[in-house]
PDB file of N, CA and C in Angstrom:
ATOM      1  N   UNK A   1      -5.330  -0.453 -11.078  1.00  0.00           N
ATOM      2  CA  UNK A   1      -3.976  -0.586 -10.567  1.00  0.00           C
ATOM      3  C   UNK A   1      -3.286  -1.673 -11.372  1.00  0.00           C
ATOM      4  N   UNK A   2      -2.136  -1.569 -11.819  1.00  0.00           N
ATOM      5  CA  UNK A   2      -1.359  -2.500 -13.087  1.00  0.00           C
ATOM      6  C   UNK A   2       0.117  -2.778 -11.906  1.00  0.00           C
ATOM      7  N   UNK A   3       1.038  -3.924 -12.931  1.00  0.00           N
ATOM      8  CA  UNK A   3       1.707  -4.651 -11.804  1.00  0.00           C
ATOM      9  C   UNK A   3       2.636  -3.417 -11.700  1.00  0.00           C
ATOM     10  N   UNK A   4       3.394  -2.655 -12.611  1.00  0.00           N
ATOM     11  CA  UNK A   4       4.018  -1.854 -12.148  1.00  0.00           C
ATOM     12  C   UNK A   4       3.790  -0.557 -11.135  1.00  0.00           C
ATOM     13  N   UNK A   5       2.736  -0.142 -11.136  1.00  0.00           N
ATOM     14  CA  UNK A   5       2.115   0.542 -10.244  1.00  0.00           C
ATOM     15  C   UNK A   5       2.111  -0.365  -8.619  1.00  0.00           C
ATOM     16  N   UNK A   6       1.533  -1.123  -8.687  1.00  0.00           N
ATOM     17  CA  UNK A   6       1.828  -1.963  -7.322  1.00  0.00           C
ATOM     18  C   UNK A   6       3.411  -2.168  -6.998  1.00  0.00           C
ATOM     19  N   UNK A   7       3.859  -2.394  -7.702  1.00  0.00           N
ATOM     20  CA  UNK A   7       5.772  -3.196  -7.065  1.00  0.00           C
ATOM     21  C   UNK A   7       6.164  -1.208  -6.712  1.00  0.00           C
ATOM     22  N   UNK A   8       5.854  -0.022  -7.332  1.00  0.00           N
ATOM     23  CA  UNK A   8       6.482   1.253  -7.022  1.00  0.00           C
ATOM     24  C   UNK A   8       5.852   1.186  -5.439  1.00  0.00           C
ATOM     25  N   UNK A   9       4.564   1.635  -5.005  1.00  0.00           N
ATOM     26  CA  UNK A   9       4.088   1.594  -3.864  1.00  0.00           C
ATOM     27  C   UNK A   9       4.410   0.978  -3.257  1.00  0.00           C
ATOM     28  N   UNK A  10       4.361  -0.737  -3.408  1.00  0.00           N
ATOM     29  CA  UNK A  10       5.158  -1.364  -2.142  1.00  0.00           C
ATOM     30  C   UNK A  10       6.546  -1.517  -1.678  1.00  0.00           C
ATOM     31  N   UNK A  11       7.801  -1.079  -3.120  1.00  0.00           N
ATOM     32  CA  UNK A  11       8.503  -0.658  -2.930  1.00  0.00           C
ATOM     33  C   UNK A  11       8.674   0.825  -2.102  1.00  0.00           C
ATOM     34  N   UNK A  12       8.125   1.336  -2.196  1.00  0.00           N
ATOM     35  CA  UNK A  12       8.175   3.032  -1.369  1.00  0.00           C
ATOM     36  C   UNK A  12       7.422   2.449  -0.318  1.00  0.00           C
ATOM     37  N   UNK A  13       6.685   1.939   0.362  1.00  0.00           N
ATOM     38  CA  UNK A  13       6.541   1.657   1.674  1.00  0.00           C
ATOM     39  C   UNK A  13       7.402   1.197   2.430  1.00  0.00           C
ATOM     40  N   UNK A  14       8.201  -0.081   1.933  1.00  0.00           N
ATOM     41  CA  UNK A  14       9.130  -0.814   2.492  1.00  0.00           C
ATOM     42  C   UNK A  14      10.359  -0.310   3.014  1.00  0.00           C
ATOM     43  N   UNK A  15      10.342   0.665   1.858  1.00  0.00           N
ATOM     44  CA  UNK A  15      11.813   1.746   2.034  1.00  0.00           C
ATOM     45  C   UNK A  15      11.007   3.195   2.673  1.00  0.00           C
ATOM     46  N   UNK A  16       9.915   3.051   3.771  1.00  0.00           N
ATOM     47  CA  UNK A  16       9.640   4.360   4.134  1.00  0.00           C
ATOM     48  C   UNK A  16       9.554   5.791   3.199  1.00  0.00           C
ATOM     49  N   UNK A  17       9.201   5.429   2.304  1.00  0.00           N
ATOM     50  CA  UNK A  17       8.956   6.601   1.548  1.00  0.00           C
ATOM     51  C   UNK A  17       7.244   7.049   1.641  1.00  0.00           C
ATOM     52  N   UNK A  18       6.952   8.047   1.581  1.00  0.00           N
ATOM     53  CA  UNK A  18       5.552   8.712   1.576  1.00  0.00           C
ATOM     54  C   UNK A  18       4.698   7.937   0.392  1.00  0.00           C
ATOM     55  N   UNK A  19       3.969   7.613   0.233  1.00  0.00           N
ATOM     56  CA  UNK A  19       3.360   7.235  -0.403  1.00  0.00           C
ATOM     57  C   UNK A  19       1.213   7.963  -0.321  1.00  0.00           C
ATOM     58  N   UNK A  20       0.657   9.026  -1.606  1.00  0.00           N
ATOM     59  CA  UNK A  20      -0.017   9.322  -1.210  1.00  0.00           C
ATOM     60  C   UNK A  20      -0.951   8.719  -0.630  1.00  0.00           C
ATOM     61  N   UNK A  21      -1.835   9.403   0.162  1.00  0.00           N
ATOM     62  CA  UNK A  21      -2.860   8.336   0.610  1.00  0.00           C
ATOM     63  C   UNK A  21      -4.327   8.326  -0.486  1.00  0.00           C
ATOM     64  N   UNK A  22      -4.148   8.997  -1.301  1.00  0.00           N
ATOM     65  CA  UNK A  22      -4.678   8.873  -2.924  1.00  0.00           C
ATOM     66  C   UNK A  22      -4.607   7.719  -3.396  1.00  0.00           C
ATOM     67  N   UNK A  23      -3.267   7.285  -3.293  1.00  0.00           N
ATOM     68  CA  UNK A  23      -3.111   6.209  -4.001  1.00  0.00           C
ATOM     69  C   UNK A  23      -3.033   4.918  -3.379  1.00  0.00           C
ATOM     70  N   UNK A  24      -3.397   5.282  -1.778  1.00  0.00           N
ATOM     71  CA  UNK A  24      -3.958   3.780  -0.792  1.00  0.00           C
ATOM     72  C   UNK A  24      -5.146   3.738  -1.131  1.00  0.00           C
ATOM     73  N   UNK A  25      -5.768   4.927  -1.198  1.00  0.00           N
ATOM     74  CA  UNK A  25      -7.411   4.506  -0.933  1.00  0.00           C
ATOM     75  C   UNK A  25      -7.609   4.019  -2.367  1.00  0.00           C
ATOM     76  N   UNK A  26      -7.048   4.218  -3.683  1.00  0.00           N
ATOM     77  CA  UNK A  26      -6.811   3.767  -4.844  1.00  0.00           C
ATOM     78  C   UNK A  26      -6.905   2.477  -5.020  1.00  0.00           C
ATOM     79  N   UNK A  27      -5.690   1.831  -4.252  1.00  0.00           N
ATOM     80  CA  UNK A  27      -5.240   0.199  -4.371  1.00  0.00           C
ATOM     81  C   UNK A  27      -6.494   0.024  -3.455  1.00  0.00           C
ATOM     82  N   UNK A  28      -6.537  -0.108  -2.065  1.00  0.00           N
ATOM     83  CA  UNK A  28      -7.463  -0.535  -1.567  1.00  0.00           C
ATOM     84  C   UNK A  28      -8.794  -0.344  -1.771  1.00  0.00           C
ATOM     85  N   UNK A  29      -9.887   0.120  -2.566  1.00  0.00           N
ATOM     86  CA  UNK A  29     -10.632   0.498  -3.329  1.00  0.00           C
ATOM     87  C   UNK A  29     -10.509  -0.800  -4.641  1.00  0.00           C
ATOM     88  N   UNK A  30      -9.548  -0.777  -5.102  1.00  0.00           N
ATOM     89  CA  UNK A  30      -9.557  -1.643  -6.187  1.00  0.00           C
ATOM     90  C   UNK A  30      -9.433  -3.038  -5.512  1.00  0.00           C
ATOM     91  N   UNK A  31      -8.948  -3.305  -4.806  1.00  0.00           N
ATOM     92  CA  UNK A  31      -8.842  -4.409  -3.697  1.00  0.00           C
ATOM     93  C   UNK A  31     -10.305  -5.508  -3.224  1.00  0.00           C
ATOM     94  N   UNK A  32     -10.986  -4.123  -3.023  1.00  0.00           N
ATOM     95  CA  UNK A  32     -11.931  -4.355  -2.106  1.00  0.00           C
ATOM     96  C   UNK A  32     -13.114  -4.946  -3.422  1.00  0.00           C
ATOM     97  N   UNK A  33     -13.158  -4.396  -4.563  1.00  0.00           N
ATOM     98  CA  UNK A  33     -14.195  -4.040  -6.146  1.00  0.00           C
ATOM     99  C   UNK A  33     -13.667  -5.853  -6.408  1.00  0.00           C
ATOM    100  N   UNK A  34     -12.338  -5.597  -6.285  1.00  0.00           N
ATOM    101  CA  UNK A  34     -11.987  -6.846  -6.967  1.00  0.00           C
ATOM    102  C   UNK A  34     -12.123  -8.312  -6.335  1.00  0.00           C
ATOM    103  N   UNK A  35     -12.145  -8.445  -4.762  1.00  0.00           N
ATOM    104  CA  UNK A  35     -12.480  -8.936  -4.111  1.00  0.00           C
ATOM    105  C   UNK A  35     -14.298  -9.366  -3.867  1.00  0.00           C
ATOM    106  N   UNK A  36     -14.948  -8.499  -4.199  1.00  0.00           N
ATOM    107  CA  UNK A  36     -16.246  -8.891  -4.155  1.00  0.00           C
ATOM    108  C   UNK A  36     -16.776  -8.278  -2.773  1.00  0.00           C
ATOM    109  N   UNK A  37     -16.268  -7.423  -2.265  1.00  0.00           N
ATOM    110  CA  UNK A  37     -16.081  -7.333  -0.753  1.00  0.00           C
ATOM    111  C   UNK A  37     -17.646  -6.484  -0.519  1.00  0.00           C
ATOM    112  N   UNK A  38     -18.372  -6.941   0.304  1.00  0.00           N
ATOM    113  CA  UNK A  38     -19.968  -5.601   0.515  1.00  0.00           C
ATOM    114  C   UNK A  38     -19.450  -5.128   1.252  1.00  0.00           C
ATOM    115  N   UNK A  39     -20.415  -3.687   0.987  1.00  0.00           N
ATOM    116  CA  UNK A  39     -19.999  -2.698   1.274  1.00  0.00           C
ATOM    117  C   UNK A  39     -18.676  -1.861   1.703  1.00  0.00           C
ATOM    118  N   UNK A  40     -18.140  -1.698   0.061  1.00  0.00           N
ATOM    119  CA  UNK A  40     -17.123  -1.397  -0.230  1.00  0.00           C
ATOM    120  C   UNK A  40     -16.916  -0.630   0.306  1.00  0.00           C
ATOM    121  N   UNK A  41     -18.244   0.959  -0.070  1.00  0.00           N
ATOM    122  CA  UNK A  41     -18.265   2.095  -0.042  1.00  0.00           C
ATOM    123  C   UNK A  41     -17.669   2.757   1.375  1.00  0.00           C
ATOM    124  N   UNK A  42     -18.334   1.919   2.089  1.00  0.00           N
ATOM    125  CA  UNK A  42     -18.775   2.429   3.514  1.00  0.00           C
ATOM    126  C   UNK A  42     -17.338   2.133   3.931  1.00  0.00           C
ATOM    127  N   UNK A  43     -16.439   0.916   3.960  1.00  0.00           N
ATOM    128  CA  UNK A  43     -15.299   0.553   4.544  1.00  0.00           C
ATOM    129  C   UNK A  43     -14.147   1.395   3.801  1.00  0.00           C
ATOM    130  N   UNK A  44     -14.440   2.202   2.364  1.00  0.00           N
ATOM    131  CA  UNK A  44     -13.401   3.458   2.358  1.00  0.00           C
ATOM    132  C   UNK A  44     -13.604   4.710   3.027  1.00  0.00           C
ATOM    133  N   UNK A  45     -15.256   4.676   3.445  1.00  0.00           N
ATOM    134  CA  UNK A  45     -15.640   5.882   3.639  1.00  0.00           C
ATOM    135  C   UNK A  45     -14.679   6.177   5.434  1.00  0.00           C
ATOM    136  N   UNK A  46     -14.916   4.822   6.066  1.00  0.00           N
ATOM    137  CA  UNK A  46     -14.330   4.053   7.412  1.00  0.00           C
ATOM    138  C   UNK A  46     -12.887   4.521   6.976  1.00  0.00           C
ATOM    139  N   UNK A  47     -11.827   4.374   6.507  1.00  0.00           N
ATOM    140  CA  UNK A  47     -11.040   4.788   5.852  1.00  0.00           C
ATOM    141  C   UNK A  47     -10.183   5.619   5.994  1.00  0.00           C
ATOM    142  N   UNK A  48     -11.182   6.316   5.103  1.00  0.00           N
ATOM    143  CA  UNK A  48     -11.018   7.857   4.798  1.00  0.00           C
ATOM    144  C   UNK A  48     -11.027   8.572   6.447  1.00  0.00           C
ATOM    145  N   UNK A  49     -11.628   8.977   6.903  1.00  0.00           N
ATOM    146  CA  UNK A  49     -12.236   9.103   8.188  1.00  0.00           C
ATOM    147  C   UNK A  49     -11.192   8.824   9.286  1.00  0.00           C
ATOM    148  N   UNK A  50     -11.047   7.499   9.019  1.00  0.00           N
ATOM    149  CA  UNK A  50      -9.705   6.802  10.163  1.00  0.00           C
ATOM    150  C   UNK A  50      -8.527   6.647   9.676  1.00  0.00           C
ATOM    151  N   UNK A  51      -7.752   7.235   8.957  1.00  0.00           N
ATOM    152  CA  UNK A  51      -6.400   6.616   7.953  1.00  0.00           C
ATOM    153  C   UNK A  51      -5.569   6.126   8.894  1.00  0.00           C
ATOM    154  N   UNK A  52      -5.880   5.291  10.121  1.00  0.00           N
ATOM    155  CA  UNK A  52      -4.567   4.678  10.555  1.00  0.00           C
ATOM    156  C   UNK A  52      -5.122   3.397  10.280  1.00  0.00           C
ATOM    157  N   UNK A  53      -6.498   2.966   9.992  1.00  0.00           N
ATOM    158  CA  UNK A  53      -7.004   1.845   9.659  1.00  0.00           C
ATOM    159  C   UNK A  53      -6.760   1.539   8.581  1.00  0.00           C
ATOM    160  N   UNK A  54      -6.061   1.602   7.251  1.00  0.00           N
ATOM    161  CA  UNK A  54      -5.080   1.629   6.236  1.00  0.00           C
ATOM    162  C   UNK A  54      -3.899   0.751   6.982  1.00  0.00           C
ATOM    163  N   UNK A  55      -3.394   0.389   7.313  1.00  0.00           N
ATOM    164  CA  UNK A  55      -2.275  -0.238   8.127  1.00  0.00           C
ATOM    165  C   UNK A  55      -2.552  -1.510   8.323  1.00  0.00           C
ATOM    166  N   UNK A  56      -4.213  -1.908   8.792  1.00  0.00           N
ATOM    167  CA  UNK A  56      -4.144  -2.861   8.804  1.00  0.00           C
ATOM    168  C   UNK A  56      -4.753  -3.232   7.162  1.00  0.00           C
ATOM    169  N   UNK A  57      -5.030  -3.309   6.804  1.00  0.00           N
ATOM    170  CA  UNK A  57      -5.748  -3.326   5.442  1.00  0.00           C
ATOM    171  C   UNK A  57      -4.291  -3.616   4.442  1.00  0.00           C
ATOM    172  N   UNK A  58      -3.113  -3.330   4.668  1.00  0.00           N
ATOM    173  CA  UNK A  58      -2.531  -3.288   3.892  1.00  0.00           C
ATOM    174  C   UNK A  58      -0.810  -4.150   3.461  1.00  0.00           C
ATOM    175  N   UNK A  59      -1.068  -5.407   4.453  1.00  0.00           N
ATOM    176  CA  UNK A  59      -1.078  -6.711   4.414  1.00  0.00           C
ATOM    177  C   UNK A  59      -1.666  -7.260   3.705  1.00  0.00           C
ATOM    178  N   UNK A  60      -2.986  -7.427   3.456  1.00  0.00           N
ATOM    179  CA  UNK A  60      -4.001  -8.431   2.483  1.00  0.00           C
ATOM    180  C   UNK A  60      -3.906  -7.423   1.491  1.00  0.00           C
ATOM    181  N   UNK A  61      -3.635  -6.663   1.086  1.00  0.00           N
ATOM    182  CA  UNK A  61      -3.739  -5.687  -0.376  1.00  0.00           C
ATOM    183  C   UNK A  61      -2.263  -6.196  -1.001  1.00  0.00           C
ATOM    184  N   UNK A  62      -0.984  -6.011  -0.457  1.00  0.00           N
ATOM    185  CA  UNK A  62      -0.202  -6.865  -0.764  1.00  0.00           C
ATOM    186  C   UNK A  62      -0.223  -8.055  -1.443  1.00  0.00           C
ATOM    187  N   UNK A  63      -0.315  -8.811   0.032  1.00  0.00           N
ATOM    188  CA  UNK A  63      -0.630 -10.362  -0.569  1.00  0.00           C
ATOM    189  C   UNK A  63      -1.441 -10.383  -1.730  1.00  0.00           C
ATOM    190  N   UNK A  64      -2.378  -9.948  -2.038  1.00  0.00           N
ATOM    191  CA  UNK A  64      -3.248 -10.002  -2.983  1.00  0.00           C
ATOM    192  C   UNK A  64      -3.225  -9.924  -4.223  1.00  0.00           C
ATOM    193  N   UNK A  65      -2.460  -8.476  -4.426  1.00  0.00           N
ATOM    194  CA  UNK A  65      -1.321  -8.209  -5.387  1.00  0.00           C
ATOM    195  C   UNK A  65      -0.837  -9.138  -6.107  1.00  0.00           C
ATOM    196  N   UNK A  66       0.735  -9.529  -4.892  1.00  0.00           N
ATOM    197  CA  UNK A  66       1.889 -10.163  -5.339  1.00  0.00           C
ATOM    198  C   UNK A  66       0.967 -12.088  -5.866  1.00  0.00           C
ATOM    199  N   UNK A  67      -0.005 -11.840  -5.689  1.00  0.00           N
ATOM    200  CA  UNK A  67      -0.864 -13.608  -5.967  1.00  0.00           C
ATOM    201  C   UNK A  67      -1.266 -13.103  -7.243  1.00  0.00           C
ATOM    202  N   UNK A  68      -1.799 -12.319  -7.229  1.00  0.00           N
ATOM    203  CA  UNK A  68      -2.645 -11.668  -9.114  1.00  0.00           C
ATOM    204  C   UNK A  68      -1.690 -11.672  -9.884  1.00  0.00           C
ATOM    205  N   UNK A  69      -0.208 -10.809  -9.483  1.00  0.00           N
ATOM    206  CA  UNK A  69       0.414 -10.300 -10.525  1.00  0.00           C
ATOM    207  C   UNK A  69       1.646 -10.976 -10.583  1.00  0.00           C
ATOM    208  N   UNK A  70       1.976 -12.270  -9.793  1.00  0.00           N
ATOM    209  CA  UNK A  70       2.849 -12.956  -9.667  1.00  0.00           C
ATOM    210  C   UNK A  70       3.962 -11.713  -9.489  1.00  0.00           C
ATOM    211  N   UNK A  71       4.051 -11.159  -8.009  1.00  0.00           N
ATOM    212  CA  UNK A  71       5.172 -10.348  -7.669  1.00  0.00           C
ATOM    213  C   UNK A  71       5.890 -11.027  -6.878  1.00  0.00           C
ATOM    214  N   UNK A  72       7.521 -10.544  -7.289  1.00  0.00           N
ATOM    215  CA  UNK A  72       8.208 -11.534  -6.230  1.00  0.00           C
ATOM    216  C   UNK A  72       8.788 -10.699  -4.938  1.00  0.00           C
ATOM    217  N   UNK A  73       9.630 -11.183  -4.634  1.00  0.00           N
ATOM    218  CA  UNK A  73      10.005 -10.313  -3.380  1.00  0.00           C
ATOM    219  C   UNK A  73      11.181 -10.777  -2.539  1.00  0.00           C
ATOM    220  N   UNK A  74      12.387 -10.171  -2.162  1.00  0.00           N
ATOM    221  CA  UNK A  74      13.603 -10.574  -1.714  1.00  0.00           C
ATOM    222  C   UNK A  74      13.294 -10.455  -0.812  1.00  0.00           C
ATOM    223  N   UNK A  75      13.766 -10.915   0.705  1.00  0.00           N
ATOM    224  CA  UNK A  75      13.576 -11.228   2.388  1.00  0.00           C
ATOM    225  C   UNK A  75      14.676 -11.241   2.733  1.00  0.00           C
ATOM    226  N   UNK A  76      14.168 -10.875   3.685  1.00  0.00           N
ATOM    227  CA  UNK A  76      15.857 -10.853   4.832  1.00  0.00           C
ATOM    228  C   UNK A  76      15.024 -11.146   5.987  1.00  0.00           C
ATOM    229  N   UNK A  77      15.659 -12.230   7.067  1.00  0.00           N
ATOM    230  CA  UNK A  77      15.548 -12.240   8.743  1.00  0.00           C
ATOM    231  C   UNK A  77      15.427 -11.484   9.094  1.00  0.00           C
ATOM    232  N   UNK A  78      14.643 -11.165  10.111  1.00  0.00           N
ATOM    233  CA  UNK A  78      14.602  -9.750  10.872  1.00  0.00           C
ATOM    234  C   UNK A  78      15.567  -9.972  11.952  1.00  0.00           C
ATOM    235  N   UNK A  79      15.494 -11.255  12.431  1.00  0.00           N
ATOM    236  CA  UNK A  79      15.992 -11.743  14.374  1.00  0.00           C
ATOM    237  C   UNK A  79      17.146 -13.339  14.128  1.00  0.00           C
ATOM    238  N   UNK A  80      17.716 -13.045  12.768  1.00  0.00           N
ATOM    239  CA  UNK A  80      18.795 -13.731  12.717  1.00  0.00           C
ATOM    240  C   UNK A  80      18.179 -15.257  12.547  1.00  0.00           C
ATOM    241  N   UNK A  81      16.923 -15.674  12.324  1.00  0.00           N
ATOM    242  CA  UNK A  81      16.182 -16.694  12.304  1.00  0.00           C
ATOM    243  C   UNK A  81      15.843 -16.723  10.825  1.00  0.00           C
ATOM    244  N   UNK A  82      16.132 -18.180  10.625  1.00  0.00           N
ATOM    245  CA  UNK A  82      16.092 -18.999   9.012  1.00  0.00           C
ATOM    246  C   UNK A  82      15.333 -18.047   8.636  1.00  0.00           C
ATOM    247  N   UNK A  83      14.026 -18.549   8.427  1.00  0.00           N
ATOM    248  CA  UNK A  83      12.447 -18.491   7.613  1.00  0.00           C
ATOM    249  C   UNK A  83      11.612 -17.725   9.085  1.00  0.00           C
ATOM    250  N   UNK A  84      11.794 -17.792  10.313  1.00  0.00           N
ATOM    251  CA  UNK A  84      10.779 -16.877  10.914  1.00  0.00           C
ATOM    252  C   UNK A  84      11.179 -15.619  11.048  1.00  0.00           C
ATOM    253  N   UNK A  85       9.905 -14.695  10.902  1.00  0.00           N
ATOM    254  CA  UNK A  85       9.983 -13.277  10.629  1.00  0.00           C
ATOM    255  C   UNK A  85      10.501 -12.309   9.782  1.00  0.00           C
ATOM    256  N   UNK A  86      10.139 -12.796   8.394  1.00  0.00           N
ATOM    257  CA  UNK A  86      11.326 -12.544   7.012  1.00  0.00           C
ATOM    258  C   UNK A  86      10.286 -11.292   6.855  1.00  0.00           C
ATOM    259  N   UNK A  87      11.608 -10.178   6.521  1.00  0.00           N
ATOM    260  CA  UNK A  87      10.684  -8.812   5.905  1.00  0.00           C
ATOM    261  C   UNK A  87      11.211  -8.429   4.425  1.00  0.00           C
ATOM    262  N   UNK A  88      10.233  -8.040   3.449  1.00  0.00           N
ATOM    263  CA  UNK A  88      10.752  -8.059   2.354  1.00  0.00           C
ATOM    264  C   UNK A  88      11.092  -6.694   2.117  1.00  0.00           C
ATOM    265  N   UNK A  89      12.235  -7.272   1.469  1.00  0.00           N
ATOM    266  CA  UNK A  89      13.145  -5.765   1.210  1.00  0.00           C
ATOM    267  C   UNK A  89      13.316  -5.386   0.222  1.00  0.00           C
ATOM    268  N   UNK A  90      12.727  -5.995  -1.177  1.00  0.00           N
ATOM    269  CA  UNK A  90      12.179  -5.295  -2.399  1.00  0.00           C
ATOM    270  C   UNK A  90      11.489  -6.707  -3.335  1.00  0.00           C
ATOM    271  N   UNK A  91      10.724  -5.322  -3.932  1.00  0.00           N
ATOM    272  CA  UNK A  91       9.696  -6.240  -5.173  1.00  0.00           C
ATOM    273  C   UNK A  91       9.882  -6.255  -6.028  1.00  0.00           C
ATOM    274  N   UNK A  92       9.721  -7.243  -6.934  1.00  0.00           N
ATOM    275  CA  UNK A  92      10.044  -7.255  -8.569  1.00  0.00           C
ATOM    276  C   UNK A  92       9.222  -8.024  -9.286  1.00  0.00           C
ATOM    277  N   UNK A  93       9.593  -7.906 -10.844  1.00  0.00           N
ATOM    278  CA  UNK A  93       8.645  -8.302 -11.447  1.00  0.00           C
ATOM    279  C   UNK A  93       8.847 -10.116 -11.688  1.00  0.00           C
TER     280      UNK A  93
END
């Protein structure tokens, strides 16, 4: 997974677009290799199997990302509050 490949996906999530789940189990797979994480196998196989468990997984695949590949990211308030509850509303390089 390369930085432009990451900023398209998390851009198409953010903006509700489909995104395959090919290419979750992809990032997260590479996530997990790159992380050092045991038993990789078994927690895509978990996964695969459960795809709503992808959801949570895909917070720390982010973060993870935007720390490797120095991604940035514009925010907006969700609840009219400074800095609490900022959702990002696009990624860049």
């Amino acid at each position: 997974m390369n930085k432009s490949d990451c900023i398209k996906i998390f851009n198409a999530m953010i903006r509700g677009t489909p995104v395959s789940f090919d290419k979750l189990i992809s990032i997260y797979s590479d996530y997990l290799t790159e992380s050092n994480i045991e038993n990789s196998d078994k927690l895509i196989n978990l996964v695969i199997q459960n795809p709503q468990l992808m959801q949570q997984a895909i917070p720390k695949i982010v973060n993870y990302y935007c720390k490797k590949y120095t991604i940035l990211s514009v925010q907006q308030a969700v609840d009219n509050s400074l800095f609490n509850n900022l959702k990002p509303i696009l990624y860049y390089e």
